[in-house]
PDB file of N, CA and C in Angstrom:
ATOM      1  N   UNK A   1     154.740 -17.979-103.553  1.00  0.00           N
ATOM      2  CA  UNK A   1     154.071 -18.809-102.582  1.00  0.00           C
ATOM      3  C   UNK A   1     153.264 -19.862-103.345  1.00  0.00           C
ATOM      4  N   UNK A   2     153.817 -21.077-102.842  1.00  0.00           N
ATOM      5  CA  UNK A   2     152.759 -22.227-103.643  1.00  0.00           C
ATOM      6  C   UNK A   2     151.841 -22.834-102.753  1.00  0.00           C
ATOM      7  N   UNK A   3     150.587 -23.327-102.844  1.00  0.00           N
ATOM      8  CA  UNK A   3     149.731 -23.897-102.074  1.00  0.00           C
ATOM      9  C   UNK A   3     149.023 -25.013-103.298  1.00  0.00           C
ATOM     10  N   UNK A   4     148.902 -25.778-103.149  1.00  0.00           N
ATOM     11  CA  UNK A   4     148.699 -28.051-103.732  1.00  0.00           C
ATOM     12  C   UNK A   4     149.938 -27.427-105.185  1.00  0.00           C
ATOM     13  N   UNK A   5     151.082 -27.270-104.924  1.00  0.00           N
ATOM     14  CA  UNK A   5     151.444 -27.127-106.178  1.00  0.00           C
ATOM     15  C   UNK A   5     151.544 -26.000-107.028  1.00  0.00           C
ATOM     16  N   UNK A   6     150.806 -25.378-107.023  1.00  0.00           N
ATOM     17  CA  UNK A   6     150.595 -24.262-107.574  1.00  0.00           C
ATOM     18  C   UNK A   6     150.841 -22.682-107.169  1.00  0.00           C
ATOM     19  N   UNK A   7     150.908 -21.757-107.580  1.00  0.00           N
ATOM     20  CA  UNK A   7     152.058 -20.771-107.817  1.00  0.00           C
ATOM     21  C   UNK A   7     150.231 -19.576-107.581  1.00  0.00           C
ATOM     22  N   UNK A   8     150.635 -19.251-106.228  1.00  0.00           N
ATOM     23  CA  UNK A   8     149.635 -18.590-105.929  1.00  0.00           C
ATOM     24  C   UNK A   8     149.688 -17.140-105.910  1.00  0.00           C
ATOM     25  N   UNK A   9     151.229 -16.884-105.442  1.00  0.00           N
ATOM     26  CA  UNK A   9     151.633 -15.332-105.575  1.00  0.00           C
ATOM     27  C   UNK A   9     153.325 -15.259-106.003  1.00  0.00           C
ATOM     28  N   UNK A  10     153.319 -14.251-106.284  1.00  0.00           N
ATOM     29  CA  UNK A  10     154.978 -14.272-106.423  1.00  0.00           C
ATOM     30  C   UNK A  10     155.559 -12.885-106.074  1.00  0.00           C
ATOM     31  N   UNK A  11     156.428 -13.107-105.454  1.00  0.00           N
ATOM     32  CA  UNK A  11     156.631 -11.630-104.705  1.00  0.00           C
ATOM     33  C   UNK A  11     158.542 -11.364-104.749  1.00  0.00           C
ATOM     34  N   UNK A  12     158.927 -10.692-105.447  1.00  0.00           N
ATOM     35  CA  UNK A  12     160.233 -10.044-106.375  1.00  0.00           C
ATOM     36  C   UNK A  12     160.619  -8.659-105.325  1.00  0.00           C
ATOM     37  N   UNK A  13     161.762  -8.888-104.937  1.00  0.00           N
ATOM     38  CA  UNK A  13     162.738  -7.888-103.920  1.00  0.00           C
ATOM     39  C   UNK A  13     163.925  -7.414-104.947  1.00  0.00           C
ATOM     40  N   UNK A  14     163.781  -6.355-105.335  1.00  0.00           N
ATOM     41  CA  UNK A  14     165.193  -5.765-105.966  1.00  0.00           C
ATOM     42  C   UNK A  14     165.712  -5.025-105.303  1.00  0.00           C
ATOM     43  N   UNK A  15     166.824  -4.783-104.589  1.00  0.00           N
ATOM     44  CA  UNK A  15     168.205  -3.647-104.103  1.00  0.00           C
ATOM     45  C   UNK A  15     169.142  -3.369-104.804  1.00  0.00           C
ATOM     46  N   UNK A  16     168.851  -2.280-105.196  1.00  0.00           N
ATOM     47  CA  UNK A  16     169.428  -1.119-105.858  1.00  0.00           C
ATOM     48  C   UNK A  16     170.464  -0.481-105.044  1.00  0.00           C
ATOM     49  N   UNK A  17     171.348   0.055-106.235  1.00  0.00           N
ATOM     50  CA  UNK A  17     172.303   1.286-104.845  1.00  0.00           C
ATOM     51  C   UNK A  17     171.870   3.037-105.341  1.00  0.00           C
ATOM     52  N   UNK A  18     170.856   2.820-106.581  1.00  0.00           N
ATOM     53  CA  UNK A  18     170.291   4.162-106.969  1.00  0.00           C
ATOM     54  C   UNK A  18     169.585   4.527-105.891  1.00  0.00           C
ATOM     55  N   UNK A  19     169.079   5.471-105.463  1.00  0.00           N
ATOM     56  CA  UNK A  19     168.206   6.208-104.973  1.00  0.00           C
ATOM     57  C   UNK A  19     167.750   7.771-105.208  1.00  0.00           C
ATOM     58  N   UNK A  20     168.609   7.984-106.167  1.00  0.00           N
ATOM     59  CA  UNK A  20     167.867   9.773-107.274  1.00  0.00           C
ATOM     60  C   UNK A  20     166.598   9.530-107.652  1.00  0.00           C
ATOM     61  N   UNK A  21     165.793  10.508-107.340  1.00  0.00           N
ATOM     62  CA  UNK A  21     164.239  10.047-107.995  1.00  0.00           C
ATOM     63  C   UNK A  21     164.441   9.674-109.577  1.00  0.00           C
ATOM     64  N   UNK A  22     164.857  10.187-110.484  1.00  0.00           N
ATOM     65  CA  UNK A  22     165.003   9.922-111.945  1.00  0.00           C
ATOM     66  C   UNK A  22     165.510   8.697-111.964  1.00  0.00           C
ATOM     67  N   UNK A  23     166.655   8.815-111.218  1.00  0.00           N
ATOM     68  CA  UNK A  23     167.218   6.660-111.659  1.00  0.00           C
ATOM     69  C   UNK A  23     166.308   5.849-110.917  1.00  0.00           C
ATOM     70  N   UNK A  24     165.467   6.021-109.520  1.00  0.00           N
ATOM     71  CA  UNK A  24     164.517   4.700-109.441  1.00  0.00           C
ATOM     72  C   UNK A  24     163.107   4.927-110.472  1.00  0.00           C
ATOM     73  N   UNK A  25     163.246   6.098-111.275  1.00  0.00           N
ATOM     74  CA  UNK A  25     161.806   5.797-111.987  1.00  0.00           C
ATOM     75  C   UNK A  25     161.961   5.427-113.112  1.00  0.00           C
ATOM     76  N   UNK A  26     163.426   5.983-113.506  1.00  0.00           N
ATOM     77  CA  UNK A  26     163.574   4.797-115.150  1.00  0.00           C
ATOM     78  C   UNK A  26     163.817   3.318-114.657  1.00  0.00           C
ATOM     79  N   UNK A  27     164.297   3.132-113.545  1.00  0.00           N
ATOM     80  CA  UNK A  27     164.421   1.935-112.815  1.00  0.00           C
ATOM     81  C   UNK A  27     162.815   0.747-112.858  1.00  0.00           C
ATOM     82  N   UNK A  28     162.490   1.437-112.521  1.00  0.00           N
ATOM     83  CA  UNK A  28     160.407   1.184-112.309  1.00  0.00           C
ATOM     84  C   UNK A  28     160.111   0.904-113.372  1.00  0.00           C
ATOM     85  N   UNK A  29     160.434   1.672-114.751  1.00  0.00           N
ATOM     86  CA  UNK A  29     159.766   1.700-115.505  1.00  0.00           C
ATOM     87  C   UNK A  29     160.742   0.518-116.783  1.00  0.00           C
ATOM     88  N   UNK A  30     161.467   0.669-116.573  1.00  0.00           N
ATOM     89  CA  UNK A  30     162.093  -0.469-117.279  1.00  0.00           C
ATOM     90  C   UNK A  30     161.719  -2.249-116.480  1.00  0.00           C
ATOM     91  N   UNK A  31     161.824  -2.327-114.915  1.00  0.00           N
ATOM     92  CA  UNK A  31     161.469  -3.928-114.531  1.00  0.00           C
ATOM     93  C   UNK A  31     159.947  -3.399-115.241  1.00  0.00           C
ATOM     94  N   UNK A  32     159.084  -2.362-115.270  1.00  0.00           N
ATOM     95  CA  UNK A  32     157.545  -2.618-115.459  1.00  0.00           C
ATOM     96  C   UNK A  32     157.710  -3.256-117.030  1.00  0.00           C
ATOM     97  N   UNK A  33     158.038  -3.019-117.440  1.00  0.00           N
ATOM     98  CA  UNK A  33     158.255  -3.128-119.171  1.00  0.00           C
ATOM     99  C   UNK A  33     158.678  -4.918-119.403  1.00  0.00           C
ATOM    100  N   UNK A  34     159.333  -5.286-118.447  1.00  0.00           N
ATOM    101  CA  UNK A  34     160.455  -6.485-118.323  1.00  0.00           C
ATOM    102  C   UNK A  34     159.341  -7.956-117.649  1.00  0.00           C
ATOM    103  N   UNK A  35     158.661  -7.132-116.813  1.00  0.00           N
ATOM    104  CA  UNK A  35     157.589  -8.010-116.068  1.00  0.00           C
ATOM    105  C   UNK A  35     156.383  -7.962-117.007  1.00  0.00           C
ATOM    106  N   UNK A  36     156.092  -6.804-117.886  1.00  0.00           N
ATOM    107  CA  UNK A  36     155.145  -7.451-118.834  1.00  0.00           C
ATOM    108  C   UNK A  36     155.243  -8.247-119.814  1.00  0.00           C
ATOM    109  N   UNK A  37     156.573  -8.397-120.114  1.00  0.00           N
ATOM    110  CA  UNK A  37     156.944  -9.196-120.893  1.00  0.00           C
ATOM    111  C   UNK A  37     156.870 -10.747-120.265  1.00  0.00           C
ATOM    112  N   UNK A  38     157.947 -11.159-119.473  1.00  0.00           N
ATOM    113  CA  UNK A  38     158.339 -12.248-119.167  1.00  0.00           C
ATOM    114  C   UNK A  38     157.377 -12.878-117.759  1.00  0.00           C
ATOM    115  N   UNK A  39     156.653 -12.053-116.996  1.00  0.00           N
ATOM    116  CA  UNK A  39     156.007 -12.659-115.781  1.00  0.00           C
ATOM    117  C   UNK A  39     154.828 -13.410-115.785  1.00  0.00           C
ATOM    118  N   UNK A  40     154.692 -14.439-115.536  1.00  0.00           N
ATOM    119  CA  UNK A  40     153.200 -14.771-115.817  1.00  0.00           C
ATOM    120  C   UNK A  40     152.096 -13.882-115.574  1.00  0.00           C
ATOM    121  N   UNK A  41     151.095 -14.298-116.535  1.00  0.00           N
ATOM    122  CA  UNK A  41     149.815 -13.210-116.194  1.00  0.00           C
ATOM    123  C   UNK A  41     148.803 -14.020-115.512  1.00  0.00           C
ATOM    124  N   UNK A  42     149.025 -15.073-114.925  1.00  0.00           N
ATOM    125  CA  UNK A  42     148.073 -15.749-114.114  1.00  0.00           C
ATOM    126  C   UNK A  42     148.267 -16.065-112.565  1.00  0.00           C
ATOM    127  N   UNK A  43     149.333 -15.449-112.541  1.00  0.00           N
ATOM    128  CA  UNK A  43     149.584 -15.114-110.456  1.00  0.00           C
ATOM    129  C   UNK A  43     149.625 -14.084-110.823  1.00  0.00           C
ATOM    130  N   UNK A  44     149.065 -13.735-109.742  1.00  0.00           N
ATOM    131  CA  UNK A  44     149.971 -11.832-108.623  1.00  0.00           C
ATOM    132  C   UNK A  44     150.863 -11.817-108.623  1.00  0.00           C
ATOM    133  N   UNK A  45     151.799 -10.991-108.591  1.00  0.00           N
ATOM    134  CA  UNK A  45     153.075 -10.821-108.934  1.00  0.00           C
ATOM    135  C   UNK A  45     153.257  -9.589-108.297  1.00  0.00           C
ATOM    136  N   UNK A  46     153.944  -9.152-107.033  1.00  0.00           N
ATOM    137  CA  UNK A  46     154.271  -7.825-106.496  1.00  0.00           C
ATOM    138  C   UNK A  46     155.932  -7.610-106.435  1.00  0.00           C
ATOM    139  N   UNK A  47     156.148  -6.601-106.823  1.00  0.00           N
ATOM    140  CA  UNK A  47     157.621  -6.226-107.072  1.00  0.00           C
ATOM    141  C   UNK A  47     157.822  -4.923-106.147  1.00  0.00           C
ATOM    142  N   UNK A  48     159.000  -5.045-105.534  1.00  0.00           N
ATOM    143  CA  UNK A  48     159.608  -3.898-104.668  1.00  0.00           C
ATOM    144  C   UNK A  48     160.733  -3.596-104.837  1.00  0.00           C
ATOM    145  N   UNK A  49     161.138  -2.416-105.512  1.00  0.00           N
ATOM    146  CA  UNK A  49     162.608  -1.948-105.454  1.00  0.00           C
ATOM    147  C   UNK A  49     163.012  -1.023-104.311  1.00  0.00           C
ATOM    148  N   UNK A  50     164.313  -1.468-103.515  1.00  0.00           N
ATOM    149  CA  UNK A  50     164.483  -1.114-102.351  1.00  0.00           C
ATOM    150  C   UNK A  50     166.043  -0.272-102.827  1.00  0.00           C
ATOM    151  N   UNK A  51     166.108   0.242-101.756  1.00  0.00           N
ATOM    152  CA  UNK A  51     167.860   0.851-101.867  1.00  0.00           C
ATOM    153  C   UNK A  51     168.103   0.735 -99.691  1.00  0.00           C
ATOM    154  N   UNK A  52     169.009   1.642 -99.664  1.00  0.00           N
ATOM    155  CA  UNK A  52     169.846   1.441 -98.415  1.00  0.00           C
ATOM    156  C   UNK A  52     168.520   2.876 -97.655  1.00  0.00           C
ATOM    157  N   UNK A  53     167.613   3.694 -98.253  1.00  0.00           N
ATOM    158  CA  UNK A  53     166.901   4.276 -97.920  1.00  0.00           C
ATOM    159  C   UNK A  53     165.258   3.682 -97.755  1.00  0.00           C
ATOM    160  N   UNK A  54     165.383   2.557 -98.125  1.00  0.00           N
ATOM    161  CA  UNK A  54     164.553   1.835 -97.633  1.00  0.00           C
ATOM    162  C   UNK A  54     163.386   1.752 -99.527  1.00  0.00           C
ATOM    163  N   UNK A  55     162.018   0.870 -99.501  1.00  0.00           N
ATOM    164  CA  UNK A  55     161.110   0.444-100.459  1.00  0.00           C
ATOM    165  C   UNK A  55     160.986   2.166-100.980  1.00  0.00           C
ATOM    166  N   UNK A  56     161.289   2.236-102.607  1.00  0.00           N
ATOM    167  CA  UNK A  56     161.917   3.315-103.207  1.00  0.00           C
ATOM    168  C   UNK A  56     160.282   3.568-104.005  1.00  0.00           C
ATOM    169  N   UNK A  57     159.998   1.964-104.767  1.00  0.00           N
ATOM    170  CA  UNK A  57     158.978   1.733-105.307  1.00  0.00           C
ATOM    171  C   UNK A  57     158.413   0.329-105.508  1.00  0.00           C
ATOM    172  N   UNK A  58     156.890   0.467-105.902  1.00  0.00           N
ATOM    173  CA  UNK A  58     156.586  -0.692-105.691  1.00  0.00           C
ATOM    174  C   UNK A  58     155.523  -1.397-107.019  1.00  0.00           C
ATOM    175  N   UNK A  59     155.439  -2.359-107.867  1.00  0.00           N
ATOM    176  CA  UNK A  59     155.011  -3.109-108.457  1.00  0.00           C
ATOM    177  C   UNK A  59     154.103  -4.040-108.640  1.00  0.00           C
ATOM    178  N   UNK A  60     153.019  -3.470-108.699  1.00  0.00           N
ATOM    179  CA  UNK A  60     151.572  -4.394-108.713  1.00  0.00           C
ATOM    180  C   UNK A  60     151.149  -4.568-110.260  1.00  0.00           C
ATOM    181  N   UNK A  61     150.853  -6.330-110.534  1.00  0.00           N
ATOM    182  CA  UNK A  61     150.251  -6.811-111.051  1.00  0.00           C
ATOM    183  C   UNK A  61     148.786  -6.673-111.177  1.00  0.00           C
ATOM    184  N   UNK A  62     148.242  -6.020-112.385  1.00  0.00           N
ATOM    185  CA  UNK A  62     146.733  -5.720-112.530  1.00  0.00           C
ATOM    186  C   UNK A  62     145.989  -7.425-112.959  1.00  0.00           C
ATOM    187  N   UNK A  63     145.515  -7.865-112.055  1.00  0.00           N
ATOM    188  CA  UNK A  63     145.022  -9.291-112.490  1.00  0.00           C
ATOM    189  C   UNK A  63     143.895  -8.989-113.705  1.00  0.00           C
ATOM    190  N   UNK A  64     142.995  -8.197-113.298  1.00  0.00           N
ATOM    191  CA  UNK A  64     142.236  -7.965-114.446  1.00  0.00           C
ATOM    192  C   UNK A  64     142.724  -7.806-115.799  1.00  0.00           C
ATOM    193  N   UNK A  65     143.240  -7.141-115.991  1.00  0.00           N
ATOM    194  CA  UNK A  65     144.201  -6.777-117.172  1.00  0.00           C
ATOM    195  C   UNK A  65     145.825  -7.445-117.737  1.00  0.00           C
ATOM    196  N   UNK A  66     146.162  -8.011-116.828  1.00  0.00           N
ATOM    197  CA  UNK A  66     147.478  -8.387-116.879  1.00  0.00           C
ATOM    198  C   UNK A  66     148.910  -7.998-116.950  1.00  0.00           C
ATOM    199  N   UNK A  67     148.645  -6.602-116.656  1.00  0.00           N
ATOM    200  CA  UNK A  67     149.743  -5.709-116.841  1.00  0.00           C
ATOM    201  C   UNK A  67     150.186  -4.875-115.621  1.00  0.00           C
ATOM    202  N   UNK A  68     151.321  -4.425-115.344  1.00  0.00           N
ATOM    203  CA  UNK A  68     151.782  -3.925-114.292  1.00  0.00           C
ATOM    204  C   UNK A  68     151.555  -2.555-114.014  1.00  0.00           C
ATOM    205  N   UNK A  69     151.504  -1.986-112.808  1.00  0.00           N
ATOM    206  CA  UNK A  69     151.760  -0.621-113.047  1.00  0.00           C
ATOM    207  C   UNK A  69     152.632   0.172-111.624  1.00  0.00           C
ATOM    208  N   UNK A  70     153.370   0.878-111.711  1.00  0.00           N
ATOM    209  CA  UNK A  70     154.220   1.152-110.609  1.00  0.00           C
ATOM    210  C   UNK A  70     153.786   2.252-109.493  1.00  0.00           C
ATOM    211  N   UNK A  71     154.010   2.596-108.589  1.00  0.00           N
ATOM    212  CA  UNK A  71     154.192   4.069-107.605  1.00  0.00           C
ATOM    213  C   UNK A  71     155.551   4.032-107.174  1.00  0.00           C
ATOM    214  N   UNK A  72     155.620   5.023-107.227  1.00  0.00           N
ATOM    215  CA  UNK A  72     157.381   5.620-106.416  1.00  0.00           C
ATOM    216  C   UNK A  72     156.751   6.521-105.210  1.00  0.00           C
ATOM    217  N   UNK A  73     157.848   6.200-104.484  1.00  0.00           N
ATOM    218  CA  UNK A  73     157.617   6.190-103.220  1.00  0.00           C
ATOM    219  C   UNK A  73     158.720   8.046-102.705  1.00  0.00           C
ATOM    220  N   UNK A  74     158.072   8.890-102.296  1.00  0.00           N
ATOM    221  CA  UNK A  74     158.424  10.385-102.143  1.00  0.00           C
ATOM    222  C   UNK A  74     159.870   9.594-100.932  1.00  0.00           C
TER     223      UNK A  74
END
């Protein structure tokens, strides 16, 4: 979302066809690894990995810190 230009939030939809708890959490934990690398650390940045069972897990940007951290979703 941009507002005068600028890049206020950014919000990332992944669909998956995994849905085993073990494959969406190495799943999680590899985009977490991928988004600390490459995502800016000066927007919000929320990430959701979805499958055909619906938001599996989800991806918040720590603004304070700059780093991500995940929940998986039971």
């Amino acid at each position: 979302m941009y507002q005068d230009n600028v890049a206020k939030k950014m919000v990332v939809n992944i669909m998956t066809q995994f849905y085993g708890e073990s494959e969406i959490i190495a799943l999680a934990q590899h985009v977490t690894d991928v988004a600390n690398k490459y995502l800016p650390k000066t927007t919000p940045v929320e990430v959701r990995i979805s499958s055909i069972n619906g938001v599996e897990a989800f991806l918040l940007q720590d603004m304070s810190q700059g780093v991500f951290t995940y929940h998986i979703f039971d």
